[in-house]
N, C-alpha and C. Protein backbone atom coordinates (compact mmCIF):
# COMPACT_ATOMS: atom_id res chain seq x y z
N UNK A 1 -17.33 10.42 -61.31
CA UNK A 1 -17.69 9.10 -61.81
C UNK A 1 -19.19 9.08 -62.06
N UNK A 2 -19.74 8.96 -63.28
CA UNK A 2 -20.93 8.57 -63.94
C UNK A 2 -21.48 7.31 -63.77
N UNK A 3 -22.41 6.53 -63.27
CA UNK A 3 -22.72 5.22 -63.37
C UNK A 3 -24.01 4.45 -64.10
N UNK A 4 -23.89 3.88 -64.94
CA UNK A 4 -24.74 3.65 -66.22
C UNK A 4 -25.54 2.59 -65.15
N UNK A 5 -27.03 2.67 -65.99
CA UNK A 5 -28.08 2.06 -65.29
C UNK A 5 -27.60 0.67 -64.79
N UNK A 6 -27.00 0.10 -65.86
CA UNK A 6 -26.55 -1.32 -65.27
C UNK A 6 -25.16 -1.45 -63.59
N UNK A 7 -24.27 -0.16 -64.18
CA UNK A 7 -23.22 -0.65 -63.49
C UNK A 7 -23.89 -0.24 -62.03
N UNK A 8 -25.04 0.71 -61.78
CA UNK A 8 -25.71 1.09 -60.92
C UNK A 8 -26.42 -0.42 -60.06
N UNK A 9 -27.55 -0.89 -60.87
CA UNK A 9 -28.18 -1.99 -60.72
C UNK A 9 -27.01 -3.53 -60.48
N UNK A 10 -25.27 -3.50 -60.61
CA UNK A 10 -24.78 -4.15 -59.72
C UNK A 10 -24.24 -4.00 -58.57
N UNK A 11 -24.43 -2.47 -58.26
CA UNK A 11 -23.53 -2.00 -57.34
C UNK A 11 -24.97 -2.44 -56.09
N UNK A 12 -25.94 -2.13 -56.59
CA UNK A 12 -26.88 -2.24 -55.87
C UNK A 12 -27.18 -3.76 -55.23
N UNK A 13 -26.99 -4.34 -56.30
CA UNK A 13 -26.91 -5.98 -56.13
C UNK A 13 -26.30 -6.29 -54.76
N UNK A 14 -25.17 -5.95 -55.38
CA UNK A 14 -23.89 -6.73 -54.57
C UNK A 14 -24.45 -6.02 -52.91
N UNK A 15 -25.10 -5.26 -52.69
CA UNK A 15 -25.41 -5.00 -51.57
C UNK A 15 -26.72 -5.18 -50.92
N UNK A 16 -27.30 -6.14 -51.71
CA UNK A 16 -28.67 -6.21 -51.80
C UNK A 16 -28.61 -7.93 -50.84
N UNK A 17 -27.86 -8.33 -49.56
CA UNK A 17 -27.64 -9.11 -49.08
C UNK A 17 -27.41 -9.05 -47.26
N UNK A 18 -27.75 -9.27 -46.53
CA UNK A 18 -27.76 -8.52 -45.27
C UNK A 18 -26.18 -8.94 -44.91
N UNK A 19 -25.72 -9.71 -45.10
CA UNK A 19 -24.22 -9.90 -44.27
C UNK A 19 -23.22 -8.89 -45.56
N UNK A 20 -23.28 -8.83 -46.48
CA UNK A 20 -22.72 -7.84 -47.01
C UNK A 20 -22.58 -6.46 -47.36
N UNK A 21 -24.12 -5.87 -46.97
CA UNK A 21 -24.32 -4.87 -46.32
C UNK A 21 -23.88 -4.20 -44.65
N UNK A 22 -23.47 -5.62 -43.87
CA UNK A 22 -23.37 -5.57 -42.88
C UNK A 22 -21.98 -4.75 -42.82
N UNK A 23 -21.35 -5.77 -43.93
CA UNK A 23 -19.61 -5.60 -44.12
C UNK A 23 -19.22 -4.03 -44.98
N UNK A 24 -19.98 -3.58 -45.55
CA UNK A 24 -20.15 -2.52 -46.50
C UNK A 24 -20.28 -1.27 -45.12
N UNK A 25 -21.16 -1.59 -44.49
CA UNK A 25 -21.47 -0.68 -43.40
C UNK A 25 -20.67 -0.33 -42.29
N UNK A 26 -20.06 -1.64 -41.96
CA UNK A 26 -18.88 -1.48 -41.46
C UNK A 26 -17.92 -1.14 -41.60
N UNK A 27 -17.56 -0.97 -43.05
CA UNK A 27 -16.14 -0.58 -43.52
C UNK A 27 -16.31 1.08 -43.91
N UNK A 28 -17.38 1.54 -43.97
CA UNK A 28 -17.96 3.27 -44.45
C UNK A 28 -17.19 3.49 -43.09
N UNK A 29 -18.00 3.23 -41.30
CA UNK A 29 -17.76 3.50 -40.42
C UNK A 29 -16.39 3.57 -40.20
N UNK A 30 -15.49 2.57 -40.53
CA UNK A 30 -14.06 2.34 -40.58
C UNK A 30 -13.34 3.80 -41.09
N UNK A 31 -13.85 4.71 -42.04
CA UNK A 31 -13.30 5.77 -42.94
C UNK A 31 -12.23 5.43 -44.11
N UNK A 32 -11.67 6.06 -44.48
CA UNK A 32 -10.71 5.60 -45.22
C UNK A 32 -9.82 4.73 -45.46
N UNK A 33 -9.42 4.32 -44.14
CA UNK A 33 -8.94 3.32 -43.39
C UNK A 33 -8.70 1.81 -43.50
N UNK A 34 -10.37 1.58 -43.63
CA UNK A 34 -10.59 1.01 -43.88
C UNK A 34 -10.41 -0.52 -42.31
N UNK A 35 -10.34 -1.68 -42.62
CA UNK A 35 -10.48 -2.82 -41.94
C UNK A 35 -9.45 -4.02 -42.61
N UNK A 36 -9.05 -4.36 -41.70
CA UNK A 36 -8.21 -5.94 -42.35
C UNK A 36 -9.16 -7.05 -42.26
N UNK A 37 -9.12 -8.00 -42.70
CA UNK A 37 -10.40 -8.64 -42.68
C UNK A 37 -10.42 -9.86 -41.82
N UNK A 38 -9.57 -9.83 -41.02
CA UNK A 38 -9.55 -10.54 -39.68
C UNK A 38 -10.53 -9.72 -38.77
N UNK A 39 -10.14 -8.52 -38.40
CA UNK A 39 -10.96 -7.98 -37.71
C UNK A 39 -12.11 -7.78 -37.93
N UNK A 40 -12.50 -7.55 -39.25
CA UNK A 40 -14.55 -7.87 -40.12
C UNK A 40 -14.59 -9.28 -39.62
N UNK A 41 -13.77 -10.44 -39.72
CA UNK A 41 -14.50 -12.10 -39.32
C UNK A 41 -15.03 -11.70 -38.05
N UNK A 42 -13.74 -11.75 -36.97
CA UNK A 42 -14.02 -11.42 -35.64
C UNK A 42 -15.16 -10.78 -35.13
N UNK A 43 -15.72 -9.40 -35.82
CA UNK A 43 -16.67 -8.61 -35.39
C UNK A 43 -18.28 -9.19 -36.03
N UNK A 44 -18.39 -9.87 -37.07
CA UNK A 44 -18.95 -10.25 -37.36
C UNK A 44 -19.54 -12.06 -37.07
N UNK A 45 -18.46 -12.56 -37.01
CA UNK A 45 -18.48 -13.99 -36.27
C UNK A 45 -18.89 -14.72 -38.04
N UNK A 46 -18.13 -14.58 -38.43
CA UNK A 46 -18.41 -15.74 -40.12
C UNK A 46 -17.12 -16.88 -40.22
N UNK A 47 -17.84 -17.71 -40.84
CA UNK A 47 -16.31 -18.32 -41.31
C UNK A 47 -15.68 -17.50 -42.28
N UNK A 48 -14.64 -18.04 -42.45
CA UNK A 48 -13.24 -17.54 -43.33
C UNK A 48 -14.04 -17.30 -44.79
N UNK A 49 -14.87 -18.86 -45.06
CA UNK A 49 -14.95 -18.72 -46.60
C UNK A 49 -15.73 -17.74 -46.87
N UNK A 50 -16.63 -18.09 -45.76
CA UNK A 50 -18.46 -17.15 -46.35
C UNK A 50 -17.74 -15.71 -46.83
N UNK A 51 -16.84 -15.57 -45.57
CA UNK A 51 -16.37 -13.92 -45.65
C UNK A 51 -15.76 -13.11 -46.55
N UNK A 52 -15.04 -14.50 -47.38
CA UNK A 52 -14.11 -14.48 -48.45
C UNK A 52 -15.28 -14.35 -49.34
N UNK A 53 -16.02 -14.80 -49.56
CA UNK A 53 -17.00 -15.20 -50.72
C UNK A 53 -18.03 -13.35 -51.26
N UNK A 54 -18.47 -13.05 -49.80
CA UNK A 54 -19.23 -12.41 -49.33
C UNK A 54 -18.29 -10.69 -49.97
N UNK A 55 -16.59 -11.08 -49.63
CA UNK A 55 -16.13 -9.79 -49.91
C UNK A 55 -15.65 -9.20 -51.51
N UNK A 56 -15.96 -11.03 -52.08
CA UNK A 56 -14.97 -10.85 -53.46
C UNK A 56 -16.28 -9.91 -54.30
N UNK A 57 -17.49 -10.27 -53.95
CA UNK A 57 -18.78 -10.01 -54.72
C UNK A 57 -18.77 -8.54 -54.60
N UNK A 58 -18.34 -7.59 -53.16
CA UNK A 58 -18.26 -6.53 -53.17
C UNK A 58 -17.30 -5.81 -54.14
N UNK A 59 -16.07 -6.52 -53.90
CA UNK A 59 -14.69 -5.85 -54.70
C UNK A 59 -15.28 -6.32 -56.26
N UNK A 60 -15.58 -7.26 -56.66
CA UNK A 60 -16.32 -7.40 -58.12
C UNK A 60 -17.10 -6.15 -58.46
N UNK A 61 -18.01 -5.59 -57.83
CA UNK A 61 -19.20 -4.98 -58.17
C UNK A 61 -18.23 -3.33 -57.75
N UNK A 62 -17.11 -3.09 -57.21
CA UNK A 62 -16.31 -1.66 -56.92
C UNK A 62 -16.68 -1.37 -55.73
N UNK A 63 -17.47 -1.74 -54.91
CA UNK A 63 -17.75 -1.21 -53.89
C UNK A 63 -17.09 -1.20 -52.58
N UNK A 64 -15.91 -2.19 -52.52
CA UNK A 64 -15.05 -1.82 -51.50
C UNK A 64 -13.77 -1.98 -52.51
N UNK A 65 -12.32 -2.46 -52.26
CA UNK A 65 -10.95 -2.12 -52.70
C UNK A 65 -10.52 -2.86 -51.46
N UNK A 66 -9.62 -4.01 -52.08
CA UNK A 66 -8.65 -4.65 -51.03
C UNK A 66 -7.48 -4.35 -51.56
N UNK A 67 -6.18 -4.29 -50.57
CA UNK A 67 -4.86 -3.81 -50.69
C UNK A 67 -4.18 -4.86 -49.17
N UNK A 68 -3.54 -5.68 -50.19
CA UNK A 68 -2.38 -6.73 -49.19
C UNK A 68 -1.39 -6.10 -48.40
N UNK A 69 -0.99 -6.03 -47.09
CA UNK A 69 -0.44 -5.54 -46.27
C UNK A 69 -0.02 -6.49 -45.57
N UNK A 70 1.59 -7.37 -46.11
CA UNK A 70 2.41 -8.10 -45.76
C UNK A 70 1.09 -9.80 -45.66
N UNK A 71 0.91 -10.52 -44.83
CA UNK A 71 -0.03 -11.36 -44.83
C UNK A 71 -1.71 -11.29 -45.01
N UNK A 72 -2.12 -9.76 -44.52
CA UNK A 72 -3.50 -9.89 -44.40
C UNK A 72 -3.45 -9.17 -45.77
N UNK A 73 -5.13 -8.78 -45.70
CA UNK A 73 -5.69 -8.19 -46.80
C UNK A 73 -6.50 -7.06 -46.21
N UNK A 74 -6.37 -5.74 -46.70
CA UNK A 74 -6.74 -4.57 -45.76
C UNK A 74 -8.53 -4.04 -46.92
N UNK A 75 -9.63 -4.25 -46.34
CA UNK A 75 -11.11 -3.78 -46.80
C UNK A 75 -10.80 -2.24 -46.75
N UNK A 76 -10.91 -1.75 -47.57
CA UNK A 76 -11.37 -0.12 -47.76
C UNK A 76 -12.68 -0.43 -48.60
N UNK A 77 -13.88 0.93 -47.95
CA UNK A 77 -14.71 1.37 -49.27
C UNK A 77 -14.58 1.85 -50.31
N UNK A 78 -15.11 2.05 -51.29
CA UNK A 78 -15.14 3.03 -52.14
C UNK A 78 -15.76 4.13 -52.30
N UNK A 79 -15.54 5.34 -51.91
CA UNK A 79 -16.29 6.18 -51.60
C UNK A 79 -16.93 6.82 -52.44
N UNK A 80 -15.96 7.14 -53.41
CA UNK A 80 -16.26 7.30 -55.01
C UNK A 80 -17.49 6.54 -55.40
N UNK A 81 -17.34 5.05 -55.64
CA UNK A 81 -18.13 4.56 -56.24
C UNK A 81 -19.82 4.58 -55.51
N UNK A 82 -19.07 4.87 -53.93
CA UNK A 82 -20.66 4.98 -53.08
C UNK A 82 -21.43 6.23 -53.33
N UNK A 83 -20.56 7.85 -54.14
CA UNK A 83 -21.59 8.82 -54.10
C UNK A 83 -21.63 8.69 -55.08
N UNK A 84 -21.04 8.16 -56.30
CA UNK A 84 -21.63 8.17 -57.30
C UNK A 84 -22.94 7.25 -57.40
N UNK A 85 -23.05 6.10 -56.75
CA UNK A 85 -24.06 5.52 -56.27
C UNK A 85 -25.88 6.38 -55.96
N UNK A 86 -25.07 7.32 -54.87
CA UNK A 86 -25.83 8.03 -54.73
C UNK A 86 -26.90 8.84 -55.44
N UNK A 87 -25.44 9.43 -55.88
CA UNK A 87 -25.72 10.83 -57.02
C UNK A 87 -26.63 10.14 -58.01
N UNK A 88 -26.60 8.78 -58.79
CA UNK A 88 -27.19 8.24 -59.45
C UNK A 88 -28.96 8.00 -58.79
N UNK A 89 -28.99 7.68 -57.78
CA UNK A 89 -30.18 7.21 -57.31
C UNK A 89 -31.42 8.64 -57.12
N UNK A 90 -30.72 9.76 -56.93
CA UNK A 90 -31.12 10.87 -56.71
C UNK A 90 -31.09 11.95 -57.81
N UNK A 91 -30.38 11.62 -59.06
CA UNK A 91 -30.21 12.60 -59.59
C UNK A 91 -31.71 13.15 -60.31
N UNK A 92 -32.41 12.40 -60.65
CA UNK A 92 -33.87 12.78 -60.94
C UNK A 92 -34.94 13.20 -60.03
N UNK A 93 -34.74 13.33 -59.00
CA UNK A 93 -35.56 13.86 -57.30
C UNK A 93 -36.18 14.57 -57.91
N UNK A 94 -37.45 14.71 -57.99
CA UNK A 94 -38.47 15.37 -58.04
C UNK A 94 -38.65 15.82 -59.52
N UNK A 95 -38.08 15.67 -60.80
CA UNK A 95 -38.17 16.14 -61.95
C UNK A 95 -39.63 15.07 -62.62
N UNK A 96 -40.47 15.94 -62.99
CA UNK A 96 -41.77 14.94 -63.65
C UNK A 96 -42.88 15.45 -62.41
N UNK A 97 -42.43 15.24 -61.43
CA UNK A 97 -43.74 15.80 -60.41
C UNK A 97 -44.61 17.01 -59.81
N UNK A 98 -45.76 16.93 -60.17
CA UNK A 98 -46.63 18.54 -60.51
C UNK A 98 -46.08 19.40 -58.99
């Protein structure tokens, strides 16, 4: 996965917020796995909405993936979209400098 300056500069966005970074960070740690998002409220202590609000901006921007599992809603990252993230931020490391 390639990520064009912009789709880069939202991925960045959407994480550019401390409680959603919080949730982003939490869900890497989680692994593949991922988190239901009862257990992110709980560990985090938010209301329902903020959390709701806080997670749609992530799944907007690719950076996590929700998948319904009977009543809840299960947080995975995107791991993909996080090294491509990466790979983007780094791919020029040191090119231009004497």
């Amino acid at each position: 996965m390639t990520l064009t300056l912009d789709t880069a500069a939202r991925s960045l966005e959407s994480l550019g917020n401390p409680l959603r970074l919080s949730i982003y960070r939490m869900l890497v740690r989680s692994g593949s796995q991922g988190l239901p998002v009862g257990r992110i409220q709980a560990q985090l202590g938010v209301p329902g909405s903020t959390l709701s609000h806080h997670i749609a901006q992530l799944v907007q921007h690719g950076m996590i993936e929700q998948h319904r599992e009977g009543r809840s809603l299960r947080c995975v990252p995107n791991f993909e979209r996080m090294n491509a993230l990466i790979e983007f931020l780094t791919e020029e490391c040191c090119q231009g400098c004497p």
